[in-house]
N, C-alpha and C. Protein backbone atom coordinates (compact mmCIF):
# COMPACT_ATOMS: atom_id res chain seq x y z
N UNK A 1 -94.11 13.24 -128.45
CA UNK A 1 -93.18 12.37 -127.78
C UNK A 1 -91.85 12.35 -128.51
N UNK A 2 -91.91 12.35 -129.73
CA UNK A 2 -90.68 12.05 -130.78
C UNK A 2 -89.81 13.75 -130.68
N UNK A 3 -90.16 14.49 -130.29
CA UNK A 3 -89.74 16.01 -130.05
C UNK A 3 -89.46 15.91 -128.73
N UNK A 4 -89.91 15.23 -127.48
CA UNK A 4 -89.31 15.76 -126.36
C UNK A 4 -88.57 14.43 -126.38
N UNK A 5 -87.72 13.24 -127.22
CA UNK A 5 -86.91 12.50 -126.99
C UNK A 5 -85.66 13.07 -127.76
N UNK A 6 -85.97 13.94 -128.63
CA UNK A 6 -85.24 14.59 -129.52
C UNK A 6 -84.49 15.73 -128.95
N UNK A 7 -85.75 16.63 -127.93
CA UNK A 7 -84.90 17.57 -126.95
C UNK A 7 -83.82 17.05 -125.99
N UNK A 8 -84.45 15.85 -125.38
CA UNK A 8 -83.77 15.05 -124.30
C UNK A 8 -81.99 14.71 -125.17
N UNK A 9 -82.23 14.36 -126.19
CA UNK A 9 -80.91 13.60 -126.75
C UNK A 9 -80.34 14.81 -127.22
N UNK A 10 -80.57 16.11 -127.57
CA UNK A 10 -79.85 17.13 -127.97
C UNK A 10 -79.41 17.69 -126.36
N UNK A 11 -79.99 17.93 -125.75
CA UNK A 11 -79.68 18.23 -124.04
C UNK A 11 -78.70 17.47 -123.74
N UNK A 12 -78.65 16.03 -124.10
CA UNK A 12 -77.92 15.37 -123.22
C UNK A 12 -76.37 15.53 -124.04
N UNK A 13 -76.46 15.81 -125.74
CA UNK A 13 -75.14 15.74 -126.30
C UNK A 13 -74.78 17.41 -126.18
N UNK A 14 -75.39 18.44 -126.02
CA UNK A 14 -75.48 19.42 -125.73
C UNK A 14 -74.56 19.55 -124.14
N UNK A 15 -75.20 18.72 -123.82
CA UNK A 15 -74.14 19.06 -121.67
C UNK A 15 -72.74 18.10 -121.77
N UNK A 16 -72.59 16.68 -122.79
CA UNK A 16 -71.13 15.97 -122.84
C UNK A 16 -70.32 16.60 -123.74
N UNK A 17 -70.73 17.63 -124.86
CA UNK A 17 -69.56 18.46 -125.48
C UNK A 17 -68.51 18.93 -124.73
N UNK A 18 -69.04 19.73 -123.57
CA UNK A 18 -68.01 20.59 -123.08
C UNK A 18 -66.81 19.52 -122.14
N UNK A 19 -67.80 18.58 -121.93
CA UNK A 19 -66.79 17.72 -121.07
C UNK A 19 -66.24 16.78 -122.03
N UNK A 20 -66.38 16.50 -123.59
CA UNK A 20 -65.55 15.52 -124.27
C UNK A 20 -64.51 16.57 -124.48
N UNK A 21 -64.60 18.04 -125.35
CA UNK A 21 -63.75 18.84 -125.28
C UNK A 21 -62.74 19.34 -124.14
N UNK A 22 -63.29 19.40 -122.77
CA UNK A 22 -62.49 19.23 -121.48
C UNK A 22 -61.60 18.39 -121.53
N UNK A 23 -61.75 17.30 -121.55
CA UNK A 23 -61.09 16.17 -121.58
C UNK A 23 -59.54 15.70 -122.27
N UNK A 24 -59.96 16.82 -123.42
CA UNK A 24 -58.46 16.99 -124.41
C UNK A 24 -57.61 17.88 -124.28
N UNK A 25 -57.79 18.62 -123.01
CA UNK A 25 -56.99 19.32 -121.98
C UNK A 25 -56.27 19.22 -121.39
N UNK A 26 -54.49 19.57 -121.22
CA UNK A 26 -53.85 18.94 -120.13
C UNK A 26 -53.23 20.14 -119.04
N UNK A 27 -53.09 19.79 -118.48
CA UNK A 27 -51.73 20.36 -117.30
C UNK A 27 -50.96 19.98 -117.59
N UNK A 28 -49.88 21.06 -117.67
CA UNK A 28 -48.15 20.65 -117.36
C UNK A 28 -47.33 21.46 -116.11
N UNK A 29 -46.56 20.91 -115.85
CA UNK A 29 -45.66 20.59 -114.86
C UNK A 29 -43.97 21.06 -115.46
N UNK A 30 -43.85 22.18 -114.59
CA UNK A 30 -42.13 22.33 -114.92
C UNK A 30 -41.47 22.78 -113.54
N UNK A 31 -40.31 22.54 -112.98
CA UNK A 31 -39.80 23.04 -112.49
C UNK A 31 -39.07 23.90 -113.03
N UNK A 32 -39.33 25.43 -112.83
CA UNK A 32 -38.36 26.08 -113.53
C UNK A 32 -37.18 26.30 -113.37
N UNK A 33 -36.61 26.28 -111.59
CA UNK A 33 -35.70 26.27 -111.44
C UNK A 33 -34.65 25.61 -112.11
N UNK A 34 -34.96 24.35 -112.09
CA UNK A 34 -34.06 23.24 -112.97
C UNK A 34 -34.02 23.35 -114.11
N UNK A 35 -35.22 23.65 -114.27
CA UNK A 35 -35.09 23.89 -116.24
C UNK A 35 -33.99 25.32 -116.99
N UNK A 36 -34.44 26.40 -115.91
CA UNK A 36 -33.36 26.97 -116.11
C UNK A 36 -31.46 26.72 -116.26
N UNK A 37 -31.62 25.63 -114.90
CA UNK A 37 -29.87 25.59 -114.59
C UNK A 37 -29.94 24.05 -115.91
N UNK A 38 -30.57 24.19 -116.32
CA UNK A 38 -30.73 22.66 -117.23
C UNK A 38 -29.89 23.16 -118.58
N UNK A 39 -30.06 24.24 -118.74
CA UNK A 39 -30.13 24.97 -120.16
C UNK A 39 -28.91 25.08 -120.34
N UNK A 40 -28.47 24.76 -121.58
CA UNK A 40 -27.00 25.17 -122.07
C UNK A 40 -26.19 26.62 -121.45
N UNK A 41 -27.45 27.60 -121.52
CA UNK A 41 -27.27 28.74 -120.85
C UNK A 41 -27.11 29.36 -119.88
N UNK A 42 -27.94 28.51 -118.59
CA UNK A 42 -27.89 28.19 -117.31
C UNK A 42 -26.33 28.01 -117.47
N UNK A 43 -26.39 26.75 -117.72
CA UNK A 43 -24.60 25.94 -117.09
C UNK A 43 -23.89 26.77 -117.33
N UNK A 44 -24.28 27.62 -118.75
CA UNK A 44 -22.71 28.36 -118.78
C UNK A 44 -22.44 29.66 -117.65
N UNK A 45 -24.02 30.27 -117.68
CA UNK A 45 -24.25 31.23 -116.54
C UNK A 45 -23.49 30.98 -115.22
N UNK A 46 -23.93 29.51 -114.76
CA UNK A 46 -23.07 29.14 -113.60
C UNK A 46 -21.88 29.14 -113.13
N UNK A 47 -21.51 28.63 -114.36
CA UNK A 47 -20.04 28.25 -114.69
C UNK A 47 -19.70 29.61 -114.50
N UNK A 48 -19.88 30.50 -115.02
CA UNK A 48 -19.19 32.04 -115.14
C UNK A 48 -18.82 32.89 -113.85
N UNK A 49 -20.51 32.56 -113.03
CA UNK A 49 -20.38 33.20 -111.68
C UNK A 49 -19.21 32.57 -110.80
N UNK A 50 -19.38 31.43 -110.49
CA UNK A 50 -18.66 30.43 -109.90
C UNK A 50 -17.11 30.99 -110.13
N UNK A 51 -16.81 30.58 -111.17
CA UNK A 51 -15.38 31.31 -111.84
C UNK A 51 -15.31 32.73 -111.48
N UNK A 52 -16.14 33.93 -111.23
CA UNK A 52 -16.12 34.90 -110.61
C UNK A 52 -15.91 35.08 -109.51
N UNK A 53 -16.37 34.55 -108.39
CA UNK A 53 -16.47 34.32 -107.54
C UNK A 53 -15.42 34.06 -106.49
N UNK A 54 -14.35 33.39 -107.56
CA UNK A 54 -13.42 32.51 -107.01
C UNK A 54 -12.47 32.99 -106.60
N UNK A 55 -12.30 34.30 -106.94
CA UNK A 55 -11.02 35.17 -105.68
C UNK A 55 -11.44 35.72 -104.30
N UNK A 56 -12.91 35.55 -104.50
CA UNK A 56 -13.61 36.24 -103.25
C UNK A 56 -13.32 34.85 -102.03
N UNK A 57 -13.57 33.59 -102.31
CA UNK A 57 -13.86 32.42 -101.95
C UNK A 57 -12.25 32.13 -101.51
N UNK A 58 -11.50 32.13 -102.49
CA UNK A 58 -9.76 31.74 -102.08
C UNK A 58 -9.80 33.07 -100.70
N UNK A 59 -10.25 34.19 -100.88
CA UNK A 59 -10.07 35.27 -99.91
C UNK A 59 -10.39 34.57 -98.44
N UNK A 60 -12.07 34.79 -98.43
CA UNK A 60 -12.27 33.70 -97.04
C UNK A 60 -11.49 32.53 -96.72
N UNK A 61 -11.23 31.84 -97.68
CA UNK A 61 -10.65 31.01 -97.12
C UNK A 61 -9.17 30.97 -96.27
N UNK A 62 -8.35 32.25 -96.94
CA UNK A 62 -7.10 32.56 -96.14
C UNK A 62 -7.53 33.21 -95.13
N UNK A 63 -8.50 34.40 -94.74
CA UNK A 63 -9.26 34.83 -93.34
C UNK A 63 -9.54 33.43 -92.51
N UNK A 64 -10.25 32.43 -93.11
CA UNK A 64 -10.58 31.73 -92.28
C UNK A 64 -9.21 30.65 -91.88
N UNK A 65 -8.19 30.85 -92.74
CA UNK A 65 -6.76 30.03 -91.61
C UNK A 65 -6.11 30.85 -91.01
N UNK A 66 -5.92 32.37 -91.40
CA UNK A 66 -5.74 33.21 -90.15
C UNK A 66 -6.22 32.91 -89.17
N UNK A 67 -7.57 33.01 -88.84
CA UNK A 67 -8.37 32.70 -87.23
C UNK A 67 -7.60 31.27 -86.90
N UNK A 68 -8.14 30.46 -88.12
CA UNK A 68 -7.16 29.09 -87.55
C UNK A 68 -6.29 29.26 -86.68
N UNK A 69 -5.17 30.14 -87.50
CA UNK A 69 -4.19 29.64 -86.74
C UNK A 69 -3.62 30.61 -85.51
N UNK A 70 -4.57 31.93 -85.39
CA UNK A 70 -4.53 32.84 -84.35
C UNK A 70 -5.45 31.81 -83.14
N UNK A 71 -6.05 31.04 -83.33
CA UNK A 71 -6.94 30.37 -82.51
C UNK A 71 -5.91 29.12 -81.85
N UNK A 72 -5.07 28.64 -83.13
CA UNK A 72 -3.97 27.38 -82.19
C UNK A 72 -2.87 28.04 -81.21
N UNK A 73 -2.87 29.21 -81.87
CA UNK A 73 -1.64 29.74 -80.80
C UNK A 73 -2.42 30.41 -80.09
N UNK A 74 -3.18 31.40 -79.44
CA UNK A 74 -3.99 31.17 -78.59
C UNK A 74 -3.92 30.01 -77.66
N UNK A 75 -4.88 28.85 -77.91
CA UNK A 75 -4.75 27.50 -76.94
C UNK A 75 -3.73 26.77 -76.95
N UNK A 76 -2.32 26.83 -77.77
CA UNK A 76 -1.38 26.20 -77.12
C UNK A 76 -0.32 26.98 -76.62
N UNK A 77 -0.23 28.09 -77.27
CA UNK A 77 0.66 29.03 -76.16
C UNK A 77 0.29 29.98 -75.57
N UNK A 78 -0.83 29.82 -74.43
CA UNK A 78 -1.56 30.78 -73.70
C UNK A 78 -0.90 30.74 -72.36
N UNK A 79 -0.16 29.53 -71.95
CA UNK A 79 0.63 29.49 -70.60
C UNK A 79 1.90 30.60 -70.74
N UNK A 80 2.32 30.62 -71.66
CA UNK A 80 3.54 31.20 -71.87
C UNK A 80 3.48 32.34 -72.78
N UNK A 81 2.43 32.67 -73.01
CA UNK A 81 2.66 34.48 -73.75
C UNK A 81 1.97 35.43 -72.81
N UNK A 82 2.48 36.56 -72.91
CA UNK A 82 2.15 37.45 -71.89
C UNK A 82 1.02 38.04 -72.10
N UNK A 83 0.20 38.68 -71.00
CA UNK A 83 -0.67 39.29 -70.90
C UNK A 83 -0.98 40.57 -71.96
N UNK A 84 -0.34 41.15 -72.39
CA UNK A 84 -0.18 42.23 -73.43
C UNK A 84 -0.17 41.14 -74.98
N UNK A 85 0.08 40.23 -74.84
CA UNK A 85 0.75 39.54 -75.77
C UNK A 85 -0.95 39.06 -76.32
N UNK A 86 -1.69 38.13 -75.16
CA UNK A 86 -2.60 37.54 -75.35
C UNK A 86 -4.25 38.51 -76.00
N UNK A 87 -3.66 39.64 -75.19
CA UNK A 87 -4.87 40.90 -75.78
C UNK A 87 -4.58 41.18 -77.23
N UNK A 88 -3.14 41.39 -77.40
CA UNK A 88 -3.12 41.36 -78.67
C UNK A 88 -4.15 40.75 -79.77
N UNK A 89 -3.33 39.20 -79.42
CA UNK A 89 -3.98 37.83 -80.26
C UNK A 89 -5.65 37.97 -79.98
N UNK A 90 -5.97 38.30 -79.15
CA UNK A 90 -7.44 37.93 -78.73
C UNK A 90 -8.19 39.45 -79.74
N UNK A 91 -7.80 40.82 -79.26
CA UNK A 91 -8.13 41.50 -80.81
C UNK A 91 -8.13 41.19 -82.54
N UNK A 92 -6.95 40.67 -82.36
CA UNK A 92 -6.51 40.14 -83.75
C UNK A 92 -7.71 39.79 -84.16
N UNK A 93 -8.05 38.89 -83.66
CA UNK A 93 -8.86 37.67 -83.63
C UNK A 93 -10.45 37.73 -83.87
N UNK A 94 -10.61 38.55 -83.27
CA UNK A 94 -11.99 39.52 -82.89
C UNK A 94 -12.07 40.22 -84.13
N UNK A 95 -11.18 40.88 -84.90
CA UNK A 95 -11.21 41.62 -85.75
C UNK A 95 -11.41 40.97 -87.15
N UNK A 96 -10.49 39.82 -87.36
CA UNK A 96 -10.37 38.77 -88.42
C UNK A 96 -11.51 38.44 -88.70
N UNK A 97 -12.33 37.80 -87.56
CA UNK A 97 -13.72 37.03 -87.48
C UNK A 97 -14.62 37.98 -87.78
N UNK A 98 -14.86 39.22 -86.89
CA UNK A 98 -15.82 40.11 -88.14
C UNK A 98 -15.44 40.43 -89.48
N UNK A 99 -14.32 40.41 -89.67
CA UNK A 99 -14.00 40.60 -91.04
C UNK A 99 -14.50 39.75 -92.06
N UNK A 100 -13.91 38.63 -91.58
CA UNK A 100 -14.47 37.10 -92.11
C UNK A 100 -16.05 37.36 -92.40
N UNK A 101 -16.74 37.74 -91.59
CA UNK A 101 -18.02 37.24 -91.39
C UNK A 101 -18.54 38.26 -92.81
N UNK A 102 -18.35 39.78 -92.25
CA UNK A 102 -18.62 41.18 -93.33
C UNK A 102 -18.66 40.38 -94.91
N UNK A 103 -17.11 39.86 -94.69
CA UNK A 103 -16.88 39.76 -96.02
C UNK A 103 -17.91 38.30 -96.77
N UNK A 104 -18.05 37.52 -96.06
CA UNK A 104 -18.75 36.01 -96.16
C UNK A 104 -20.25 36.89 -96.68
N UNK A 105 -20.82 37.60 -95.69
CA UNK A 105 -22.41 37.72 -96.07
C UNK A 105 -21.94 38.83 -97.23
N UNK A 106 -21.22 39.70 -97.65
CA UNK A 106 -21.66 40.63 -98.73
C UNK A 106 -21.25 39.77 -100.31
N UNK A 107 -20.33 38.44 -99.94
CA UNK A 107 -20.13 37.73 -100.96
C UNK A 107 -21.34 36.99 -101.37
N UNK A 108 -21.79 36.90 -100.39
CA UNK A 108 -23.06 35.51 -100.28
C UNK A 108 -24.21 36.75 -100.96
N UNK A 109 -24.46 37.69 -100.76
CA UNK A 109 -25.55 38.77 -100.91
C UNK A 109 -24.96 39.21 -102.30
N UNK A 110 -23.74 39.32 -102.66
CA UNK A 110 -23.36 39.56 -104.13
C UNK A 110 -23.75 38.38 -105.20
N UNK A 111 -23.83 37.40 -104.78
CA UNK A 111 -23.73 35.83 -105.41
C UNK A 111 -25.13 35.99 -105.86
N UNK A 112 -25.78 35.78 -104.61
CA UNK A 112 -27.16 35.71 -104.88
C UNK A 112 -28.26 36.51 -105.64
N UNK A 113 -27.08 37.93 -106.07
CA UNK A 113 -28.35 39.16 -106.54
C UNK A 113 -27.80 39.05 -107.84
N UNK A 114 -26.80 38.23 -108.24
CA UNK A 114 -26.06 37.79 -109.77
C UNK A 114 -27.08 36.77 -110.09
N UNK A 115 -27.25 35.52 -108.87
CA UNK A 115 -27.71 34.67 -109.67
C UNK A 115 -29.00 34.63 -109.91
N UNK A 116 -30.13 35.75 -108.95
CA UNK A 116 -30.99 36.29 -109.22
C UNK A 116 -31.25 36.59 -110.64
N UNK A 117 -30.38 37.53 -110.97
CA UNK A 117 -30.26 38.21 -112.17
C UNK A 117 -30.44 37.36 -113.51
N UNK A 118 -29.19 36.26 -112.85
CA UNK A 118 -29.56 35.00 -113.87
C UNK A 118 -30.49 34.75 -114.68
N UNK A 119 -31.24 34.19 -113.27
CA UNK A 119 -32.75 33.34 -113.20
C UNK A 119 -33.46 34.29 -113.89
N UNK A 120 -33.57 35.36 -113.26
CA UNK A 120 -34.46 36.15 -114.44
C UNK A 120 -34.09 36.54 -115.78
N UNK A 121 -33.38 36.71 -115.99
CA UNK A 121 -33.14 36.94 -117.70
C UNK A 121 -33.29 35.55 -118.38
N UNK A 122 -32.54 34.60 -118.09
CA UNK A 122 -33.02 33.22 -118.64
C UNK A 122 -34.30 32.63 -118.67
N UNK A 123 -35.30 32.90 -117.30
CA UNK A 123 -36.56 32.66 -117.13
C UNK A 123 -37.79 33.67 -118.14
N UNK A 124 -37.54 34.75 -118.35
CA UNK A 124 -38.41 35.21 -119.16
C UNK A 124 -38.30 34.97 -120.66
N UNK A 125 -37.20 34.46 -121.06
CA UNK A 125 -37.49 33.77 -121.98
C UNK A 125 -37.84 32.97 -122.06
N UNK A 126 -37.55 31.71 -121.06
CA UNK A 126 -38.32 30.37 -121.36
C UNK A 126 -39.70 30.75 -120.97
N UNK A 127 -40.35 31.47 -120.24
CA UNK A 127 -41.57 31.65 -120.24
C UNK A 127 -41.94 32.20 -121.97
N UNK A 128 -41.78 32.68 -123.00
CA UNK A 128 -42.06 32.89 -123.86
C UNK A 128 -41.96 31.53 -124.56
N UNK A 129 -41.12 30.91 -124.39
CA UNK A 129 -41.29 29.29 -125.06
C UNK A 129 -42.06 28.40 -124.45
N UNK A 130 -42.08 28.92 -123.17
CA UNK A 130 -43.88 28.11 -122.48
C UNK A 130 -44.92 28.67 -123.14
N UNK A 131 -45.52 29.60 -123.72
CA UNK A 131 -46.36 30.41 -123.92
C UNK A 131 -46.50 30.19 -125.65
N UNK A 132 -45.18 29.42 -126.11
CA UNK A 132 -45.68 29.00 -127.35
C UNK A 132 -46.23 27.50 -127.16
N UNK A 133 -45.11 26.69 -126.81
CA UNK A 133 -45.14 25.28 -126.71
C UNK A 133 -46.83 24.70 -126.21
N UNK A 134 -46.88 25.81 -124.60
CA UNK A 134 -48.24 25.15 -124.29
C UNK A 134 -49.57 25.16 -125.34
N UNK A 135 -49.91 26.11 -126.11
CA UNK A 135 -51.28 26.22 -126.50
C UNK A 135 -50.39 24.90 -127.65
N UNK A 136 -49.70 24.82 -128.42
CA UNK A 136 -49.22 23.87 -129.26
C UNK A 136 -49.65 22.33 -129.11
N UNK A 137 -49.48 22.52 -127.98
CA UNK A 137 -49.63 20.93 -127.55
C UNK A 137 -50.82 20.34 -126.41
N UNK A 138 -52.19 21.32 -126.60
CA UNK A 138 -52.91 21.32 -125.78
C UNK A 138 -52.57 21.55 -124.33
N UNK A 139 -51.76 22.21 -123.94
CA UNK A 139 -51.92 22.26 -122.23
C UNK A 139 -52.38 23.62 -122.18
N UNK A 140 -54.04 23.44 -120.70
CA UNK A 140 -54.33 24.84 -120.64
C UNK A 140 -53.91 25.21 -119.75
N UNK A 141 -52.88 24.50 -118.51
CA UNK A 141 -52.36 25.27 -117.98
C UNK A 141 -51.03 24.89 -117.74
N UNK A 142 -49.81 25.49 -117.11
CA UNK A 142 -48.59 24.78 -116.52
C UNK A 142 -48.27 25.75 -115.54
N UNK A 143 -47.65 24.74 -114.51
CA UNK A 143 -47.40 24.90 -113.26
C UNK A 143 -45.98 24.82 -112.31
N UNK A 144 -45.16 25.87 -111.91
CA UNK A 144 -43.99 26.02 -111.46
C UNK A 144 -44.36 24.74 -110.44
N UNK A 145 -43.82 23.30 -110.21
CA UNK A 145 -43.82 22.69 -109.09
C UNK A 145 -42.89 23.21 -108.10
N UNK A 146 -42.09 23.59 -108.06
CA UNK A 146 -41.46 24.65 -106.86
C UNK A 146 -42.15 25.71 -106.26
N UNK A 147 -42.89 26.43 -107.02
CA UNK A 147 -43.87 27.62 -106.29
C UNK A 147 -45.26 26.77 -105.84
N UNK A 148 -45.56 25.52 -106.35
CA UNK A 148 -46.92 25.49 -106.40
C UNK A 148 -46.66 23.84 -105.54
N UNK A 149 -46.93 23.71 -104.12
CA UNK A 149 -46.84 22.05 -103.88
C UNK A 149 -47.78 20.74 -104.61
N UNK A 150 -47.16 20.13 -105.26
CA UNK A 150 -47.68 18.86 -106.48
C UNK A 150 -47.25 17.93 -105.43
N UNK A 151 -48.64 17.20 -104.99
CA UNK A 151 -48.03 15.64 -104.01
C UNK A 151 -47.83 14.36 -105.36
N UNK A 152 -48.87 14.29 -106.20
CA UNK A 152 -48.53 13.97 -107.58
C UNK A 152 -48.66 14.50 -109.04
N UNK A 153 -47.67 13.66 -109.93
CA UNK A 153 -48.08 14.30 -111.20
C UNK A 153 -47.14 13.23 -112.10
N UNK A 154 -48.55 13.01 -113.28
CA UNK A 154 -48.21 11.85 -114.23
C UNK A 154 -46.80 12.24 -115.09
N UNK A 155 -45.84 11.50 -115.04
CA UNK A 155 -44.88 11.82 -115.77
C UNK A 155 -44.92 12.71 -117.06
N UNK A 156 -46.30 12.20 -117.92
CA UNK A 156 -46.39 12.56 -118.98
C UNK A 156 -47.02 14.23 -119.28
N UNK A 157 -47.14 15.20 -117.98
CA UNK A 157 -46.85 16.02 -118.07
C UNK A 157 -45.87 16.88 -117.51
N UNK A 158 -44.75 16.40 -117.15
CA UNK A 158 -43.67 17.32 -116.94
C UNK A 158 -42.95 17.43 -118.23
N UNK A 159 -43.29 19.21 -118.37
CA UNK A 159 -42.74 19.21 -119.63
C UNK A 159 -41.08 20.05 -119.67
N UNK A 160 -40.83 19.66 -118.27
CA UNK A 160 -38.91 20.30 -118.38
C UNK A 160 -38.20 19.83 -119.83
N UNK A 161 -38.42 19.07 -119.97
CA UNK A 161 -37.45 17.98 -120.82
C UNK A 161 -37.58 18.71 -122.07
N UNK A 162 -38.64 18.63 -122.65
CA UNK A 162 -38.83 19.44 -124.15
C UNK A 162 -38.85 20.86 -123.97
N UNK A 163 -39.20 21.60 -122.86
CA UNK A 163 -39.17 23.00 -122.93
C UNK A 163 -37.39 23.42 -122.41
N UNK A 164 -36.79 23.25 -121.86
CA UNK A 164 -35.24 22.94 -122.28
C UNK A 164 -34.60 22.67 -123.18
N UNK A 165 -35.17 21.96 -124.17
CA UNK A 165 -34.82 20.95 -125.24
C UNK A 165 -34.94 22.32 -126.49
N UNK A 166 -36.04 22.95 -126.38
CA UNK A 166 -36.59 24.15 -127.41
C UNK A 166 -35.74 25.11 -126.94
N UNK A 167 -35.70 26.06 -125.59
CA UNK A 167 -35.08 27.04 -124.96
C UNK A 167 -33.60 26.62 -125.99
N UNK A 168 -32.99 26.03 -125.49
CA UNK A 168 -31.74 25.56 -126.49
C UNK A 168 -31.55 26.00 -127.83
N UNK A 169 -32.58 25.36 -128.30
CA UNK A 169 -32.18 25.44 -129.85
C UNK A 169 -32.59 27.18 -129.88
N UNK A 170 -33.43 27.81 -129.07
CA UNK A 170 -34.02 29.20 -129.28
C UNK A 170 -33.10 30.23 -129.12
N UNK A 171 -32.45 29.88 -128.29
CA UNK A 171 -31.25 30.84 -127.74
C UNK A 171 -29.46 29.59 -127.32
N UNK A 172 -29.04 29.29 -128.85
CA UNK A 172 -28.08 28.49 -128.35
C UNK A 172 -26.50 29.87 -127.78
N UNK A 173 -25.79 28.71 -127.07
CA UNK A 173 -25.10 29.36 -126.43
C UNK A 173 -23.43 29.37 -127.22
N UNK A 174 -22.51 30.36 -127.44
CA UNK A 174 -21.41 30.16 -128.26
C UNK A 174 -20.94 29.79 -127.10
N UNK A 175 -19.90 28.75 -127.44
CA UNK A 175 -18.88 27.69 -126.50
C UNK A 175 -17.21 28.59 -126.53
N UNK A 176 -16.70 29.92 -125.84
CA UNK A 176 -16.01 30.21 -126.13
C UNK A 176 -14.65 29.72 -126.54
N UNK A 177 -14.77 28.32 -125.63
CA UNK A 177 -13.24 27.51 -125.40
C UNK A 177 -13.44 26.67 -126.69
N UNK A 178 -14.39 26.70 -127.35
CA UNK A 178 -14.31 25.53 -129.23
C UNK A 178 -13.46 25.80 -129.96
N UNK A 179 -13.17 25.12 -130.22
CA UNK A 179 -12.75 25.37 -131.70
C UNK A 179 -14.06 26.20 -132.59
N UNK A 180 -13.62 26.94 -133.72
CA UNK A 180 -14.08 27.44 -134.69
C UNK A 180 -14.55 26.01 -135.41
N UNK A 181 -16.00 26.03 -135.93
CA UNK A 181 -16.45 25.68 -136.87
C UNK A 181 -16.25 25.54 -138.46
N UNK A 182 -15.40 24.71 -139.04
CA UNK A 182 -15.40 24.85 -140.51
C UNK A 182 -15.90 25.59 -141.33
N UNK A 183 -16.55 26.37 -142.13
CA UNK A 183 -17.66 26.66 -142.86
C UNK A 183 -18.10 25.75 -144.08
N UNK A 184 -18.67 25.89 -144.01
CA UNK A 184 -19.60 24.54 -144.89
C UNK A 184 -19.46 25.30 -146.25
N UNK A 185 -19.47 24.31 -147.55
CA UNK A 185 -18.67 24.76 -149.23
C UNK A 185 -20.08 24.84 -149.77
């Protein structure tokens, strides 16, 4: 009897190991997207394209007051310009707007395969600082909440905050517009 209460109590601490050890297991939670544009490196990334960008953007925008204003004269002086006159304007017009458009999607398709580019070069590194941080701090797994739908999740594992916080210090970014740093005596 004293041997099969002995089996019983080794069986029974034998089957709650794996689940007390389970237990000290977590999930984490990152959006990477954000964590990326979070990053000193991100912003500056952004900042850069954006600022690139910005002659393409002033461009459309003068295409798009051309049409403007091929479109007001059009409807207010359509009684009184001539027939040759109006084919004109109405080609013009036709031509501007595909232009407009050509130029809008290959900007938008240029933007996007930069900021692609971004995301990935910045993202495979922070995945290497996920890949330290998590086993560090017990999480056995973490989870893109953007790729993966989370209806909830305890604050206390979203780990954007500190894996941003590390990415940073791992790869800091030089501030071109600083001032120079003193050197220390």
């Amino acid at each position: 009897m004293k041997n099969r209460v002995t089996l019983i109590i080794l069986f029974l601490a034998i089957m709650t190991l794996p689940l007390a050890a389970h237990a000290q297991k977590k999930i984490g939670v990152i959006n990477m997207t954000a964590a990326i544009g979070s990053t000193a490196e991100g912003k500056k990334s952004i900042a850069e394209l954006d600022k690139k960008f910005v002659p393409r953007k002033q461009e459309l925008e003068r295409l798009q007051k051309e049409i403007q204003d091929i479109q007001g004269k059009l409807s207010k002086q359509s009684p009184t310009l001539s027939d040759e006159e109006q084919r004109r304007l109405t080609r013009d017009l036709d031509e501007k707007q595909k232009s407009l458009k050509r130029s809008a999607d290959d900007a938008q398709s240029d933007y996007n395969a930069d900021t692609e580019e971004t995301v990935r070069r910045i993202g495979q590194k922070m995945v290497k600082i996920i890949a330290d941080y998590a086993p560090q701090q017990g999480f056995v797994l973490v989870i893109d909440d953007a790729q993966v739908p989370i209806y909830y999740a305890a604050k206390d594992i979203d780990i954007q905050a500190e894996i941003v916080k590390r990415y940073d210090a791992a790869n800091p970014v030089s501030d071109a517009g600083a001032p120079p740093k003193p050197a220390a005596n």
